[in-house]
Protein backbone atom coordinates (compact mmCIF):
# COMPACT_ATOMS: atom_id res chain seq x y z
CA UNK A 1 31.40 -86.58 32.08
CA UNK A 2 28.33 -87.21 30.27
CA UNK A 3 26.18 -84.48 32.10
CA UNK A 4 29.63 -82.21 32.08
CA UNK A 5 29.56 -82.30 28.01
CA UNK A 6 25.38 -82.15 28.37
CA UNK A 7 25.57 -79.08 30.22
CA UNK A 8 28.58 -77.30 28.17
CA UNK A 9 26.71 -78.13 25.31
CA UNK A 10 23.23 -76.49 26.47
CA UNK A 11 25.30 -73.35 27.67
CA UNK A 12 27.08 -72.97 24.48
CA UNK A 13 23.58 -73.37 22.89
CA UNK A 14 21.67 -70.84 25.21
CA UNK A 15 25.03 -68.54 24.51
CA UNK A 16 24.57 -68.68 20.46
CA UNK A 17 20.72 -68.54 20.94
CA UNK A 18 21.46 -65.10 23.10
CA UNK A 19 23.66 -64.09 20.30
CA UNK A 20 21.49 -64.50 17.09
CA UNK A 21 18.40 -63.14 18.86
CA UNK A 22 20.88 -59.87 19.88
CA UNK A 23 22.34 -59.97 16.20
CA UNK A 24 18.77 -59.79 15.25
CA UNK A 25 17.67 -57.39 17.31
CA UNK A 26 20.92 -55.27 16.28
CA UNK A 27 19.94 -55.84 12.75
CA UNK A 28 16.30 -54.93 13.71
CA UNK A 29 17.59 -51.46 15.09
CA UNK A 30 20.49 -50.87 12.51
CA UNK A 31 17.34 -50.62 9.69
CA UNK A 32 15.03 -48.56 11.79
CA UNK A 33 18.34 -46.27 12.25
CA UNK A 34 18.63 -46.15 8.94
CA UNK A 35 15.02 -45.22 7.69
CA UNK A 36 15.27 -42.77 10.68
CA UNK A 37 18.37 -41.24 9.04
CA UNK A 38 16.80 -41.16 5.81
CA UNK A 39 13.73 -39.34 6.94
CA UNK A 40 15.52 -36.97 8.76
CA UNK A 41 17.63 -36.36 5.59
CA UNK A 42 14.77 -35.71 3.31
CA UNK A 43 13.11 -33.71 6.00
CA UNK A 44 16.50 -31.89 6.20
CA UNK A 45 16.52 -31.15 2.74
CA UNK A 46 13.13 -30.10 2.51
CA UNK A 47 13.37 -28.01 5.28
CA UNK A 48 16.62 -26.43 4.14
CA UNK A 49 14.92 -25.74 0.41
CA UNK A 50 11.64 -23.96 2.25
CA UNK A 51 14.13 -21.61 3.96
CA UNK A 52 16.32 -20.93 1.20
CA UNK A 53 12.90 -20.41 -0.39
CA UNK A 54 11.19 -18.32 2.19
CA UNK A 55 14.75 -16.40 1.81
CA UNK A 56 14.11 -15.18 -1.80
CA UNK A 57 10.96 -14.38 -0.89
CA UNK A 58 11.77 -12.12 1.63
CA UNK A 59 14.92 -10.58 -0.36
CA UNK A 60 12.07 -10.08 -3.33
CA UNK A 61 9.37 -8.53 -0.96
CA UNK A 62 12.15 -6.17 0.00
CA UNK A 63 13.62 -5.11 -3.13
CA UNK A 64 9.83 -4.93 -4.27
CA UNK A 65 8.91 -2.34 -1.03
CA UNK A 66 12.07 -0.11 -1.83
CA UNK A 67 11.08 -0.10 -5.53
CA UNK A 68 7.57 1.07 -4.07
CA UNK A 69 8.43 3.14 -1.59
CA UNK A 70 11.44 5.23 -4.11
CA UNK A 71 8.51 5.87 -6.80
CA UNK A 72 5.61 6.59 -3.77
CA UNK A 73 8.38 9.00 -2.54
CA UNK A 74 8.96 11.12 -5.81
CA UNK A 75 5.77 10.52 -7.65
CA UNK A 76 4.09 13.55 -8.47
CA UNK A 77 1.54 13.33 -6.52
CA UNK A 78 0.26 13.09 -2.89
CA UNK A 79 1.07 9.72 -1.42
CA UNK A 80 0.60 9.03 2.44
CA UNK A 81 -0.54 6.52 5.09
CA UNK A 82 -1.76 6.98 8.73
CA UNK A 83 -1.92 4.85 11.28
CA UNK A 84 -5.11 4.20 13.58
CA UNK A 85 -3.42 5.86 16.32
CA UNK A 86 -3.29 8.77 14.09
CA UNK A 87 0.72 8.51 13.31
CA UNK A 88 2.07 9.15 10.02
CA UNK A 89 3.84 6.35 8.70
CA UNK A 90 4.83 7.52 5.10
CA UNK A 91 4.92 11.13 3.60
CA UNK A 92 5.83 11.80 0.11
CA UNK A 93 7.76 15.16 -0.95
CA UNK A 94 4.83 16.20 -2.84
CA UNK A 95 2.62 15.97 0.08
CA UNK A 96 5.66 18.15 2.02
CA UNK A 97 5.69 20.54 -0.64
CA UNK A 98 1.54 20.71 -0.57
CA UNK A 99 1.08 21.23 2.44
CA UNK A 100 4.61 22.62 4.16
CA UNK A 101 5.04 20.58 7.00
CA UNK A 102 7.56 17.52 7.28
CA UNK A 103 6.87 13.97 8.23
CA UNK A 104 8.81 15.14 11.97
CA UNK A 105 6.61 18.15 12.36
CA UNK A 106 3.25 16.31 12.01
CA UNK A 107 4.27 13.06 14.72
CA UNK A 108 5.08 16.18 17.31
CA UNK A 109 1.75 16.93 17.47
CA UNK A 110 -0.96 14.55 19.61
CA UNK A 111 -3.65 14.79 16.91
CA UNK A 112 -2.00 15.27 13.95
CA UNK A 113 -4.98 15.48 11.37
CA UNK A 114 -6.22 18.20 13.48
CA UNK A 115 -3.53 19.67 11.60
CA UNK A 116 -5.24 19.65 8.09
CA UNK A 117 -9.06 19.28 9.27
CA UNK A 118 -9.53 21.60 12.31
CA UNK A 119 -12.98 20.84 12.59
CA UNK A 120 -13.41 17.78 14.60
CA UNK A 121 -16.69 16.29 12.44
CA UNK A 122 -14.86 16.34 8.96
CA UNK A 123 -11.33 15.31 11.29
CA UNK A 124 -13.41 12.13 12.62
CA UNK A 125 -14.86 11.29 9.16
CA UNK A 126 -11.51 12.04 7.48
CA UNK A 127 -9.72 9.55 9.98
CA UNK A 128 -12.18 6.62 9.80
CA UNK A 129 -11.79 7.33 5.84
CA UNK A 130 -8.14 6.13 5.94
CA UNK A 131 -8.24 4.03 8.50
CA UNK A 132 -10.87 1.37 8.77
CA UNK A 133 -13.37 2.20 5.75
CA UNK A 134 -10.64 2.82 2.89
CA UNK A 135 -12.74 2.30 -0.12
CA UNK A 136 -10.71 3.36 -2.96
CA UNK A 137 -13.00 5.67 -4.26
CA UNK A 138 -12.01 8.94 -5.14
CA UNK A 139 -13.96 12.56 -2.82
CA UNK A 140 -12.67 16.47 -2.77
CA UNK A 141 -11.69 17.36 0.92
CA UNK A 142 -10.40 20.96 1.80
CA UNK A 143 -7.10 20.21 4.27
CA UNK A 144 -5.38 23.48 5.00
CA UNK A 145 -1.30 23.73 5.00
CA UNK A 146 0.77 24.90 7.39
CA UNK A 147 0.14 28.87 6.12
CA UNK A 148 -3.23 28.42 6.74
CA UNK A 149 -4.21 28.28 3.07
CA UNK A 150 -7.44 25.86 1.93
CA UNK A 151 -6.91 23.48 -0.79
CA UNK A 152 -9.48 21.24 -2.53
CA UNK A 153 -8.09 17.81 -3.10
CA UNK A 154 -9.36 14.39 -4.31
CA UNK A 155 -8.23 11.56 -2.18
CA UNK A 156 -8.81 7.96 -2.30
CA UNK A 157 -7.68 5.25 0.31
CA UNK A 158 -6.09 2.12 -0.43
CA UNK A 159 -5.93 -1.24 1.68
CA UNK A 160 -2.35 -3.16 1.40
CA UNK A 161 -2.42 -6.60 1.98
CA UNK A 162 -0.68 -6.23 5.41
CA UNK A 163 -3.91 -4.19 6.42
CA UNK A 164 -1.50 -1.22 6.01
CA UNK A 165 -4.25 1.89 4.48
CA UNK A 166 -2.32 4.41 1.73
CA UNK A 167 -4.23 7.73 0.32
CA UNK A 168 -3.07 8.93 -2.79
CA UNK A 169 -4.61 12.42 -3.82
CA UNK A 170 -4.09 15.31 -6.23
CA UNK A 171 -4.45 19.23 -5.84
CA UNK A 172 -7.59 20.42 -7.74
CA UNK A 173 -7.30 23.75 -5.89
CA UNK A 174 -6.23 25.75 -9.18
CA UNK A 175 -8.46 24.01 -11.40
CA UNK A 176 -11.12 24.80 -8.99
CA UNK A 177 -10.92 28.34 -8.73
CA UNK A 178 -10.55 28.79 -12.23
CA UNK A 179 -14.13 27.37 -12.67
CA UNK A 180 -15.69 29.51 -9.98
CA UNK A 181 -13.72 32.71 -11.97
CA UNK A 182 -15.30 31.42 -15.35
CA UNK A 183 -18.61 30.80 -13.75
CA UNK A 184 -18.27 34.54 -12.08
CA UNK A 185 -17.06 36.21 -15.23
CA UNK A 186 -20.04 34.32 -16.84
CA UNK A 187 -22.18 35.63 -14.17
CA UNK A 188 -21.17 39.19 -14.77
CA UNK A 189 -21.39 38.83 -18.87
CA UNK A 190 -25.30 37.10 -18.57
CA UNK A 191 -26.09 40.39 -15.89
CA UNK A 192 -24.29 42.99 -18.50
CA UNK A 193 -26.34 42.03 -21.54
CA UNK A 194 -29.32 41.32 -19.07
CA UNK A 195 -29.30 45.05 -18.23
CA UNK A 196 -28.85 46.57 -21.49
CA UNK A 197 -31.93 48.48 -22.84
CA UNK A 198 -30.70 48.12 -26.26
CA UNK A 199 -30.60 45.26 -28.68
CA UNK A 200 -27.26 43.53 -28.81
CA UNK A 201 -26.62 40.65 -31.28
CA UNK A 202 -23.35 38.44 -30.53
CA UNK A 203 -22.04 37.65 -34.21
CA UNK A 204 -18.88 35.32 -35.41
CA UNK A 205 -16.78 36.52 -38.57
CA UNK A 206 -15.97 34.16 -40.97
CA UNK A 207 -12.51 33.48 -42.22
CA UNK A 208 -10.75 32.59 -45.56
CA UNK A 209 -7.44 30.54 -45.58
CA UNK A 210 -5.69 33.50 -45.20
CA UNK A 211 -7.64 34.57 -42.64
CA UNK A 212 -9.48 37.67 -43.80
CA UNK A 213 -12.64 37.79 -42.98
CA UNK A 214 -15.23 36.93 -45.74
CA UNK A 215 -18.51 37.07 -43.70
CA UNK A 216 -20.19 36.58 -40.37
CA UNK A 217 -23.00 34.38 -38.91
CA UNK A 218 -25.33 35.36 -36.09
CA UNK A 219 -25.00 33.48 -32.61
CA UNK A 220 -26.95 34.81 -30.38
């Protein structure tokens, strides 16, 4: 009997020994479990606030590229942006009406800056101008338009961020030949009084506050 109660004893013992060290254990895991949880929670939350984040960024770069791309599109002057491959990615209505041809019309074509720079030197400077060496620096080129007509225009090529080049320009053409009309009328005047064999004196008449004329003073 003795050994009978020894032996129920030590098995109820070993039993309750078993028991705490599993209650331990369970309490051992039950915490990890929960610090587990509550990193994943925070990381949860953190993750969840970067993408709700990364969302407003996104929704602002896009609102921001359709703000840019409305006022690039109707801005008064020329706005475009060619790929290295030589593909027009943006063309502004100003640049349309410029030059007459249509974003559509200049992707048909292989080469489409042979387009507006026929000769291949100026073409191969032009395209290495807006593509890899965009320095933002304003220089006249003479593109011709669809009617075969040569304009002088001041471009300058800008690098985005996203490595995307844009060339903004304006039409000088106008201004241009005015000058060489003024400089040839000039020209003309300076040969006239060159020629003359008599003596011709260029005098200015001077006005009252009415505007009659009170005197005059040599000039040349």
């Amino acid at each position: 009997l003795v050994i009978i109660t020894t032996l129920v004893i030590l098995l109820v013992s070993l039993i309750y020994n078993r028991y705490k060290s599993k209650q331990k254990q369970n309490t051992i895991l039950e915490s990890k479990v929960k610090e587990r949880t509550k990193d994943l929670r925070i990381t949860n939350e953190k993750l969840l606030a970067e993408l709700s984040n990364r969302k407003l960024a996104e929704e602002a770069l896009k609102e921001s590229e359709v703000r840019f791309r409305t006022i690039s599109e109707n801005a008064p002057v020329l706005i475009n942006s060619f790929d290295k491959d030589g593909r027009c990615l943006f063309w502004n209505q100003q640049c349309n009406k410029t030059f007459g041809w249509t974003i559509e019309e200049i992707n048909e074509h292989d080469i489409a800056m042979a387009l507006f720079y026929p000769d291949p030197v100026v073409r191969e400077e032009v395209i290495r101008s807006v593509t890899t060496d965009p320095d933002g620096n304003f220089r006249e080129w003479h593109p011709v338009t669809k009617d075969g007509k040569i304009l002088s225009i001041m471009w300058a090529n800008f690098s985005l961020p996203n490595g995307q080049v844009f060339s903004m320009g304006y039409d000088i053409t106008k201004r241009k030949l005015a000058e060489e009309a003024l400089s040839e009328s000039e020209a003309k005047l300076n040969a006239l009084f060159t020629s003359l064999t008599e003596m011709v004196v260029i005098h200015e008449l001077i006005l009252n506050n009415t505007g009659e004329a009170i005197d005059y003073r040599i000039i040349d």
